[in-house]
Protein backbone atom coordinates (compact mmCIF):
# COMPACT_ATOMS: atom_id res chain seq x y z
CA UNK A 1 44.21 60.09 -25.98
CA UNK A 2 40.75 58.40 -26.87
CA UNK A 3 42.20 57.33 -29.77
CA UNK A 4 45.17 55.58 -28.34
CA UNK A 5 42.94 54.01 -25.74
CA UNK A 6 41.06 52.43 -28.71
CA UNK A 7 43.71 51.04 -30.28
CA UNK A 8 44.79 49.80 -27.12
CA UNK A 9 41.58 47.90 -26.02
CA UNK A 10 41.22 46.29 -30.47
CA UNK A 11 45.30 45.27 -29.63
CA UNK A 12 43.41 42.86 -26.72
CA UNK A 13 41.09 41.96 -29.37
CA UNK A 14 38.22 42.37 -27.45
CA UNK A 15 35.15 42.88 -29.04
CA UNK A 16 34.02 46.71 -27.35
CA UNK A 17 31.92 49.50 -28.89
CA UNK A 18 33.02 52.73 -27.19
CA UNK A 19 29.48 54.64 -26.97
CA UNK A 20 28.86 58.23 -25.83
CA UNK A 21 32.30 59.03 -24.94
CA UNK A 22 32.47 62.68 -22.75
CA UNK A 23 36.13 63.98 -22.65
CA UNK A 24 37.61 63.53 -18.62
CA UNK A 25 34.03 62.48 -17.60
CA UNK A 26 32.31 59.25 -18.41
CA UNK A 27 32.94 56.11 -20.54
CA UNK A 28 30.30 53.32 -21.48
CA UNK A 29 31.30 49.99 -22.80
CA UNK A 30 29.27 47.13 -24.42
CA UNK A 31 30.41 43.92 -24.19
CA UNK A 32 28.94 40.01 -24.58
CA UNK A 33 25.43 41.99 -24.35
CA UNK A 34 26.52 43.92 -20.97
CA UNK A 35 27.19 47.28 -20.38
CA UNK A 36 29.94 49.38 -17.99
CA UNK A 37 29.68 52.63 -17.08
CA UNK A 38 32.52 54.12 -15.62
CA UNK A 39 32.72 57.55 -14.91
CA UNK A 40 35.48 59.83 -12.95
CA UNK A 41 33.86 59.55 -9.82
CA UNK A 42 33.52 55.83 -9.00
CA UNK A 43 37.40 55.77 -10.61
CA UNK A 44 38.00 57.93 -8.19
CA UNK A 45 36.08 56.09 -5.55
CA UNK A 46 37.68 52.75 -6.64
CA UNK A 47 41.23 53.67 -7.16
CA UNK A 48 41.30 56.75 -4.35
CA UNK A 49 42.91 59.16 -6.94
CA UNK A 50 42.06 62.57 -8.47
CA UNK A 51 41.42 62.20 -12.12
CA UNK A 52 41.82 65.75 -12.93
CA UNK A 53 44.91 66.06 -10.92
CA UNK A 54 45.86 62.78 -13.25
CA UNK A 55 44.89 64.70 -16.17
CA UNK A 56 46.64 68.04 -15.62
CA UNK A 57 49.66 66.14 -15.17
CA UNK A 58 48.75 64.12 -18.47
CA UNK A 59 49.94 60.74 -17.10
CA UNK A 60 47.52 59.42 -19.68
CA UNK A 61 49.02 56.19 -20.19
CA UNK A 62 48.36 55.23 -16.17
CA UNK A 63 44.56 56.01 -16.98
CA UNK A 64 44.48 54.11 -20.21
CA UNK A 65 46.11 50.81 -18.51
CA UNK A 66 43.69 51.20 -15.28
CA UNK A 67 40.60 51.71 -17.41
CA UNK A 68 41.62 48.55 -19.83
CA UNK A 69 42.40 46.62 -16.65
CA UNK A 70 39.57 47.17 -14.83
CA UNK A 71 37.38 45.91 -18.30
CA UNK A 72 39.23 43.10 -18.91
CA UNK A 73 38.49 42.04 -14.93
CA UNK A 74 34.81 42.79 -16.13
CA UNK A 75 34.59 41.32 -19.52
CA UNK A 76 36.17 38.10 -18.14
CA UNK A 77 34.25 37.77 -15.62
CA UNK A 78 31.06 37.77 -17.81
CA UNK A 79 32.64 35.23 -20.07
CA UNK A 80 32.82 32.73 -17.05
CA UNK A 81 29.24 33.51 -15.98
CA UNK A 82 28.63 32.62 -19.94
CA UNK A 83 30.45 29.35 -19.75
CA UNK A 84 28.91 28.55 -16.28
CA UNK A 85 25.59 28.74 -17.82
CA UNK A 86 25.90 26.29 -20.41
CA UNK A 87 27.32 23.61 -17.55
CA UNK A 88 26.11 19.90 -18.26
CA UNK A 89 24.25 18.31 -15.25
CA UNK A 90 22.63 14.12 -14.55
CA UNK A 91 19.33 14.08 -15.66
CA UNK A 92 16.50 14.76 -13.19
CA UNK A 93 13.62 11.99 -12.85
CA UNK A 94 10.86 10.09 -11.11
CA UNK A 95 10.28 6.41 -10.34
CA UNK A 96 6.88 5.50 -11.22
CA UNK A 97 4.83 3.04 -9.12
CA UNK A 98 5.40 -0.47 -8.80
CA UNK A 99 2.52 -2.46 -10.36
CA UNK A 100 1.62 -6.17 -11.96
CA UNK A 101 4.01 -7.82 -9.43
CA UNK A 102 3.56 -11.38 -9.56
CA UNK A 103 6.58 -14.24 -8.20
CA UNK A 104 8.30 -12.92 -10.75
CA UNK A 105 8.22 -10.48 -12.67
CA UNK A 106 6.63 -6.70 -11.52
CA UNK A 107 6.29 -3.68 -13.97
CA UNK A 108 7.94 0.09 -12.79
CA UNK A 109 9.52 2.90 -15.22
CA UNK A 110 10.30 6.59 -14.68
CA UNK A 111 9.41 10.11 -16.14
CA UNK A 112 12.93 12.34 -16.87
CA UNK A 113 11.37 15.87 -16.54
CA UNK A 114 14.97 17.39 -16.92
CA UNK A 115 17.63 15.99 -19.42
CA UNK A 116 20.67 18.69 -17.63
CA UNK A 117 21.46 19.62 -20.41
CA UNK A 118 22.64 16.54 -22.31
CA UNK A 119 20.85 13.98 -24.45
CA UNK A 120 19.82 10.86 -22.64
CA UNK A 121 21.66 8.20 -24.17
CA UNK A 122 20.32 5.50 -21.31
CA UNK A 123 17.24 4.56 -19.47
CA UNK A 124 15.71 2.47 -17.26
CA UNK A 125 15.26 0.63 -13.61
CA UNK A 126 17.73 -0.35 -11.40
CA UNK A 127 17.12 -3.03 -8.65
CA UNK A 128 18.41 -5.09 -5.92
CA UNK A 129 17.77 -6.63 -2.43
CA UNK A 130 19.52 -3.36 -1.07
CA UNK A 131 18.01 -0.22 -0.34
CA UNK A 132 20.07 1.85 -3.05
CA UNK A 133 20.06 -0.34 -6.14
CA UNK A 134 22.33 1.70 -8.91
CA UNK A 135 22.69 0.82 -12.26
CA UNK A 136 25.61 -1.65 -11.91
CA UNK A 137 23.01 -4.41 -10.06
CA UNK A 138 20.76 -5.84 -12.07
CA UNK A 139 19.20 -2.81 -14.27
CA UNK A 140 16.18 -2.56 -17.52
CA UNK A 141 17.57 -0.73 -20.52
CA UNK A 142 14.47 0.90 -22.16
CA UNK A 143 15.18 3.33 -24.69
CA UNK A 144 16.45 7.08 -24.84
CA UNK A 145 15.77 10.51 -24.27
CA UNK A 146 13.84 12.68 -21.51
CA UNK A 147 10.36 11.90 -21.20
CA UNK A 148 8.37 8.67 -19.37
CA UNK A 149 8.86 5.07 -20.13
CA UNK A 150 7.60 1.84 -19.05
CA UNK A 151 10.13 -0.70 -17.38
CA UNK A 152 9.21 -4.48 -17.15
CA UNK A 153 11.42 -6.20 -14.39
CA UNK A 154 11.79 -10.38 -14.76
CA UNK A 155 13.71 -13.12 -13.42
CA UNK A 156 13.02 -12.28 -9.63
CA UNK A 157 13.35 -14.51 -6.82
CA UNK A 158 9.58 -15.91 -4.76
CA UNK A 159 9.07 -13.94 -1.84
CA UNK A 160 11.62 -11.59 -1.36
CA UNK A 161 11.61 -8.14 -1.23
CA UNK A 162 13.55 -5.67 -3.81
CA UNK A 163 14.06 -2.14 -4.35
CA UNK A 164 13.66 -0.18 -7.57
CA UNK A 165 14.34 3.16 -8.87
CA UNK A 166 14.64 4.83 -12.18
CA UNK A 167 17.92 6.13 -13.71
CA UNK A 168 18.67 8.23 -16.85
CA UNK A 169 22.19 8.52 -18.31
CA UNK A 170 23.84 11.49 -20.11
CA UNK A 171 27.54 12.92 -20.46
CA UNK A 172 27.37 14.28 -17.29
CA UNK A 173 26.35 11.05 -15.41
CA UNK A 174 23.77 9.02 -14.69
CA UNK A 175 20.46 10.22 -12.09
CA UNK A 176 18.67 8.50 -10.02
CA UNK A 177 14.63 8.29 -8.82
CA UNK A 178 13.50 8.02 -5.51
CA UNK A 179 13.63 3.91 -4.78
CA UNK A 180 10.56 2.31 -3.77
CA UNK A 181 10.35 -1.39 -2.37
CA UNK A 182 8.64 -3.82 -3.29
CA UNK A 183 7.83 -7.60 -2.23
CA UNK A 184 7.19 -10.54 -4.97
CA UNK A 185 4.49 -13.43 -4.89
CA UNK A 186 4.81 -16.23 -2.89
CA UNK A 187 4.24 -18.37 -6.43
CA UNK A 188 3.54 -21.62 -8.01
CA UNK A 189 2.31 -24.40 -6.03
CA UNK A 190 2.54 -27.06 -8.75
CA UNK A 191 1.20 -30.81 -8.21
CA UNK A 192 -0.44 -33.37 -10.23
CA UNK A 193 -3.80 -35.33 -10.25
CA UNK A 194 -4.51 -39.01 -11.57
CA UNK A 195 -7.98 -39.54 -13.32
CA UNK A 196 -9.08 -42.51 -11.51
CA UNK A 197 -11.41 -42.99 -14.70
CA UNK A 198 -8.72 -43.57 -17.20
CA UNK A 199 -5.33 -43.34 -15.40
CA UNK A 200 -4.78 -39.94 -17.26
CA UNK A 201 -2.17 -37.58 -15.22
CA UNK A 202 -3.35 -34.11 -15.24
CA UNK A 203 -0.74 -30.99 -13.82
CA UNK A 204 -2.45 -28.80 -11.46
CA UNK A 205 -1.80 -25.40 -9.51
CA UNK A 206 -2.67 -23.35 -6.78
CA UNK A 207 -3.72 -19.79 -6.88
CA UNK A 208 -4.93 -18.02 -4.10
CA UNK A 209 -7.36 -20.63 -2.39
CA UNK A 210 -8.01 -22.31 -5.89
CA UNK A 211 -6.47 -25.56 -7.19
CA UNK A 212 -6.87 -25.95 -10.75
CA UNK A 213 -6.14 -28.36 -13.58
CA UNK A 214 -3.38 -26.86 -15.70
CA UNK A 215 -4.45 -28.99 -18.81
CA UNK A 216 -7.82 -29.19 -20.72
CA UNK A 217 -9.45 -32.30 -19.42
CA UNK A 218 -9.34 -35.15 -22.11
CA UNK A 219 -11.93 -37.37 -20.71
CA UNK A 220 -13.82 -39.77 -23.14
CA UNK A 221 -17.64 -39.41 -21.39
CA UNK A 222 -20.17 -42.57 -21.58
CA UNK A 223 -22.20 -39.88 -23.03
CA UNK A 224 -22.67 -37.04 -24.50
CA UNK A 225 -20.85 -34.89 -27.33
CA UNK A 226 -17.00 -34.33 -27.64
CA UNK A 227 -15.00 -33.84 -30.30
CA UNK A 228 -11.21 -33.32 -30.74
CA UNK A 229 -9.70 -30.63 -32.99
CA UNK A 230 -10.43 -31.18 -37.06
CA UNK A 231 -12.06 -34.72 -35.79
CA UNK A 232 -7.68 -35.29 -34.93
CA UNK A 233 -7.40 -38.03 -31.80
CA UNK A 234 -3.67 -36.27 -31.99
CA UNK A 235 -5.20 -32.54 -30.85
CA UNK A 236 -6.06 -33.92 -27.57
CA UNK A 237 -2.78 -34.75 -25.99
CA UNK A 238 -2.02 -31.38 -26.15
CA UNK A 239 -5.64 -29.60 -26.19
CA UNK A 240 -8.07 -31.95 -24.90
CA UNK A 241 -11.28 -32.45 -26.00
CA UNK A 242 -13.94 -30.01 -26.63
CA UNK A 243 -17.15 -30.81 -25.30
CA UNK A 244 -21.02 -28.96 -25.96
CA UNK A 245 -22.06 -27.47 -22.82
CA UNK A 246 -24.43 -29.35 -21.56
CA UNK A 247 -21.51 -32.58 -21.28
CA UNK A 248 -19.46 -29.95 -20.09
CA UNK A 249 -21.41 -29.88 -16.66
CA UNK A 250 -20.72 -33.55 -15.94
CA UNK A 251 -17.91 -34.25 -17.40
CA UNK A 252 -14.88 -33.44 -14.58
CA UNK A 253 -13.91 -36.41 -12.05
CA UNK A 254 -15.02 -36.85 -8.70
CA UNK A 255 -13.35 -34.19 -6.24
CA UNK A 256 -13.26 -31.56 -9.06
CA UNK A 257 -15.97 -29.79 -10.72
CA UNK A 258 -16.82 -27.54 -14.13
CA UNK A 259 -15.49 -24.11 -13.33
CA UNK A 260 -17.78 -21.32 -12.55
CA UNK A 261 -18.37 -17.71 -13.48
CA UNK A 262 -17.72 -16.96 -9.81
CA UNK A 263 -14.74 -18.75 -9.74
CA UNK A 264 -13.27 -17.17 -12.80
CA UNK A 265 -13.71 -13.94 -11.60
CA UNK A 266 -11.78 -15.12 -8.41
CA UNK A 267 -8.94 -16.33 -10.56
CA UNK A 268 -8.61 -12.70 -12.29
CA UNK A 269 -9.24 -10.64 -9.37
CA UNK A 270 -6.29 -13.21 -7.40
CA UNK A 271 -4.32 -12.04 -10.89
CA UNK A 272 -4.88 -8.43 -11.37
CA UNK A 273 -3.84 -6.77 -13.98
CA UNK A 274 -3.01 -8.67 -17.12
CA UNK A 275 -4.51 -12.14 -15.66
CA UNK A 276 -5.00 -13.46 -19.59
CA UNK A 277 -1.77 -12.74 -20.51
CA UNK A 278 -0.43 -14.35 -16.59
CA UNK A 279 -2.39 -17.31 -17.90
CA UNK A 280 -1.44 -17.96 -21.44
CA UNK A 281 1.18 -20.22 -22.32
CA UNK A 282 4.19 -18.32 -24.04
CA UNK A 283 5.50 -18.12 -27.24
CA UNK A 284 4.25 -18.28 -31.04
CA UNK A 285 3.84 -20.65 -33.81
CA UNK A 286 5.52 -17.96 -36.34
CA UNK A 287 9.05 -17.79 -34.02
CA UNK A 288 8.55 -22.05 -33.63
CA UNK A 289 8.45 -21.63 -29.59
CA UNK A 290 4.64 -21.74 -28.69
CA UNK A 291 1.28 -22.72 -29.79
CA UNK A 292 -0.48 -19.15 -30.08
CA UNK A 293 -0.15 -17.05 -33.42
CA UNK A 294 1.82 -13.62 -32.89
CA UNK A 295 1.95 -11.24 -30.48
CA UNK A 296 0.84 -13.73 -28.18
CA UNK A 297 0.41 -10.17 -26.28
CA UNK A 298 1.67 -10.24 -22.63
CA UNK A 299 1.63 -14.03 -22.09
CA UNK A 300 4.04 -14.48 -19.20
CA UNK A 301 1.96 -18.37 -17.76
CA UNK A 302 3.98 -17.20 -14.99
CA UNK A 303 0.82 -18.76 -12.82
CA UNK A 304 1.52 -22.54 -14.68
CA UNK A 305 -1.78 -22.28 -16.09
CA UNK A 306 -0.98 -22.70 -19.56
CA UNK A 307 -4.15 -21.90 -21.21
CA UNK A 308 -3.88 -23.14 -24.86
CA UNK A 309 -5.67 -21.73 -28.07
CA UNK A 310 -7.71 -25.17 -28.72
CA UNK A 311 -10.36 -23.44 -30.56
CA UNK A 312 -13.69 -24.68 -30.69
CA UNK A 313 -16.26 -26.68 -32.73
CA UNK A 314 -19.22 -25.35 -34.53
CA UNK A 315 -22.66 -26.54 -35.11
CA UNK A 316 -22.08 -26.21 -38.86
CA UNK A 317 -19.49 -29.08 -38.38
CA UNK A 318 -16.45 -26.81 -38.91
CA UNK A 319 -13.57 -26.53 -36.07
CA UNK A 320 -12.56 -22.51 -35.79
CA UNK A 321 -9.68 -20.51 -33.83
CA UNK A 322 -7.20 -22.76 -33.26
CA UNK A 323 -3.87 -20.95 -32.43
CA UNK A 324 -6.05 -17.51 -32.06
CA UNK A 325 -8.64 -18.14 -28.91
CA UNK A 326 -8.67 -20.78 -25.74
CA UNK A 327 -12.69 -20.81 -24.96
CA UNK A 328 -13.86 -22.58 -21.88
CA UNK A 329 -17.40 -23.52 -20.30
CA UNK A 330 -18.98 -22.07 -17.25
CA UNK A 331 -21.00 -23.96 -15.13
CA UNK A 332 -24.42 -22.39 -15.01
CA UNK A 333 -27.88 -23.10 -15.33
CA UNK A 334 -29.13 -21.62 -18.38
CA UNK A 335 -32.70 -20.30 -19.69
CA UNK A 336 -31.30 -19.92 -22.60
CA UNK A 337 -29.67 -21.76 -25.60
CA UNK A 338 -26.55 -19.67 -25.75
CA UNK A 339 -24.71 -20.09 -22.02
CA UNK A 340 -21.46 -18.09 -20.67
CA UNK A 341 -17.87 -19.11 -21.70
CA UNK A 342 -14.59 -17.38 -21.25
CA UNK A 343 -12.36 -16.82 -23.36
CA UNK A 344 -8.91 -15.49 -24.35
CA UNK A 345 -7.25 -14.25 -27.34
CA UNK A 346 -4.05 -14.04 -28.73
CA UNK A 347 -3.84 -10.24 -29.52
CA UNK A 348 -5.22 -9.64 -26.07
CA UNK A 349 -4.36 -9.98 -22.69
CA UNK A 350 -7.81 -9.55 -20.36
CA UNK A 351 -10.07 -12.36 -19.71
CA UNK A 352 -13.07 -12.17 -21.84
CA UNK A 353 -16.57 -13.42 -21.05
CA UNK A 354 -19.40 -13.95 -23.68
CA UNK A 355 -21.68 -16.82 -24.70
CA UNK A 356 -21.85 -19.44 -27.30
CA UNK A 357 -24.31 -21.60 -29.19
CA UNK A 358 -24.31 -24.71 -26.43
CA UNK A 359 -24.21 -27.33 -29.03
CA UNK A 360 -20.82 -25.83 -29.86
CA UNK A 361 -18.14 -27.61 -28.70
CA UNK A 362 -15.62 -25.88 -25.97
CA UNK A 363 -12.63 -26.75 -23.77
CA UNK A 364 -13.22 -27.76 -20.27
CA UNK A 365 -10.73 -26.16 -17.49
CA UNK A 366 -11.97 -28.56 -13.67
CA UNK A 367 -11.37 -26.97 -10.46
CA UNK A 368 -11.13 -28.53 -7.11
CA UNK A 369 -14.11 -28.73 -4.68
């Protein structure tokens, strides 16, 4: 009998170890790592016969079909529990903050904590002026993978208000982040000034309650010490001059004034994050599209600044750091003979403050009174 129930079970091809096998009392199988014990009682229990009557009367092959039955039930049932398990889901994630949000641009991104399963083929943040943005408004594609990741969003309208959230994209679908809202700058107040001195037109811009000149000032002074770039009358169109500090302090028109330390510091805290690279002009001089060497790092001029790298003269007689630093005056009084500038770099993106020789020659940057 145990024999033909053996054979009978391999003919299913099921993959089952009979183990301690008692004659008429119990039966153990192992299958897909799981074990069933059966034994005459909860047969009888289950199928409310006698299995000794069944055996006196040798209807054997009644018992061999119930106890198959009942193991395929069992084995199959573990086999979907198996497949169940290795079920694809969307990725699980988080929207990170918004941050740097300026008229605009603003920067987000998202951490994916749980990939369901499935690689992530697609990342990013999704927006719009709804409050459920998905991925087929306007979205960032930043990479793959689980993991976090940075997300910078651009080309956004002044003074409106957007929602953002992360997504992540696998086989199974594509996840979302909470959204979070967010409201752009009001931006740019752009205007122009005339130098009543020379007729020169200078750009200018408002930010916060400052109104600055968006140029270097290219003023020839009565007096004084000014030089343009490599002694090169062409440098100043585009740089201005550069002027030792103690011109510097008398040098802007009437109405306007040399900028201060206090002032500066009004500018970046108005910026925030990344105000050097808000204030830079973009591009590079490698890719032929700006006037800063490469990376140019973060430059956005999405104030209308457009601080320039003009460089500076030195009291050896030698002009340094064009295309690599835009240095600038402050107004101060000085004990000493090496006064504050600012400056910024073209690998950086901060506003840096130091001091300089003041015979040295620097740009000039006026603000309003």
């Amino acid at each position: 009998m145990w024999t033909q129930l053996k054979s009978l079970i391999n003919s299913y091809k099921l993959r089952i170890k009979l183990e301690t096998i008692q004659r008429h009392t119990n039966m153990v199988f192992i299958s897909y790592g799981l074990t069933l014990r059966i034994t005459k009682e909860s047969l009888r229990k289950l199928l409310r016969i006698d299995i000794n009557q069944t055996m006196k009367k040798r209807n054997i092959y009644i018992f061999q079909f119930l106890i198959v039955g009942i193991f395929i039930l069992f084995a199959s049932s573990c086999k979907k529990e198996d497949d169940n398990n290795g079920q694809q889901n969307v990725p699980v994630l988080s929207t990170s903050e918004v941050t740097e949000i300026s008229a605009t641009t603003a920067s987000s991104g998202g951490n994916i904590t749980n990939d369901g399963g499935a690689t992530v083929k697609a990342r990013g943040v999704c927006w719009s002026t709804g409050d459920n943005p998905t991925i087929d408004d306007n979205k960032t594609e930043d990479g793959a993978g689980a993991g976090s990741f940075t997300s910078i969003v651009s080309d956004l309208e002044l003074n409106t208000t957007y929602y953002l959230r992360a997504y992540a994209t696998n086989s199974a679908g594509t996840g979302y982040g909470s959204a979070m809202s967010f409201t752009t700058q009001e931006g740019i107040s752009e205007s122009n000034f005339t130098d009543p001195r020379d007729g020169k037109v200078y750009q200018t811009v408002v930010l916060g309650d400052q109104e600055w000149m968006a140029e270097n000032l290219a003023f020839v002074p009565s007096s004084g010490n000014y030089w343009a770039y490599e002694n090169d009358d062409g440098n100043v169109e585009t740089y201005g001059y550069l002027y030792d500090w103690q011109t510097a302090q008398n040098v802007c028109p009437t109405g306007w004034h040399l900028s201060s330390d206090e002032e500066w510091a009004e500018l970046t805290d108005y910026l925030g994050e990344n105000a050097g690279g808000k204030l830079k002009a973009t591009g590079t001089i490698e890719a032929g599209t700006g006037l800063w060497y490469d990376p140019n790092k973060r430059a956005t001029n999405e104030t209308g600044f457009t601080a320039l790298p003009g460089g500076f003269y030195g009291s050896d007689g030698t002009f340094y750091a064009k295309a690599i630093n835009g240095l600038w005056w402050l107004a101060a009084e000085s004990s000493t003979d090496f006064p504050w500038y600012l400056y910024i770099n073209y690998n950086g993106s901060s506003v840096y403050r130091s001091n300089n020789d003041m015979v040295n020659g620097l740009s000039v940057r006026c603000v309003k009174d």
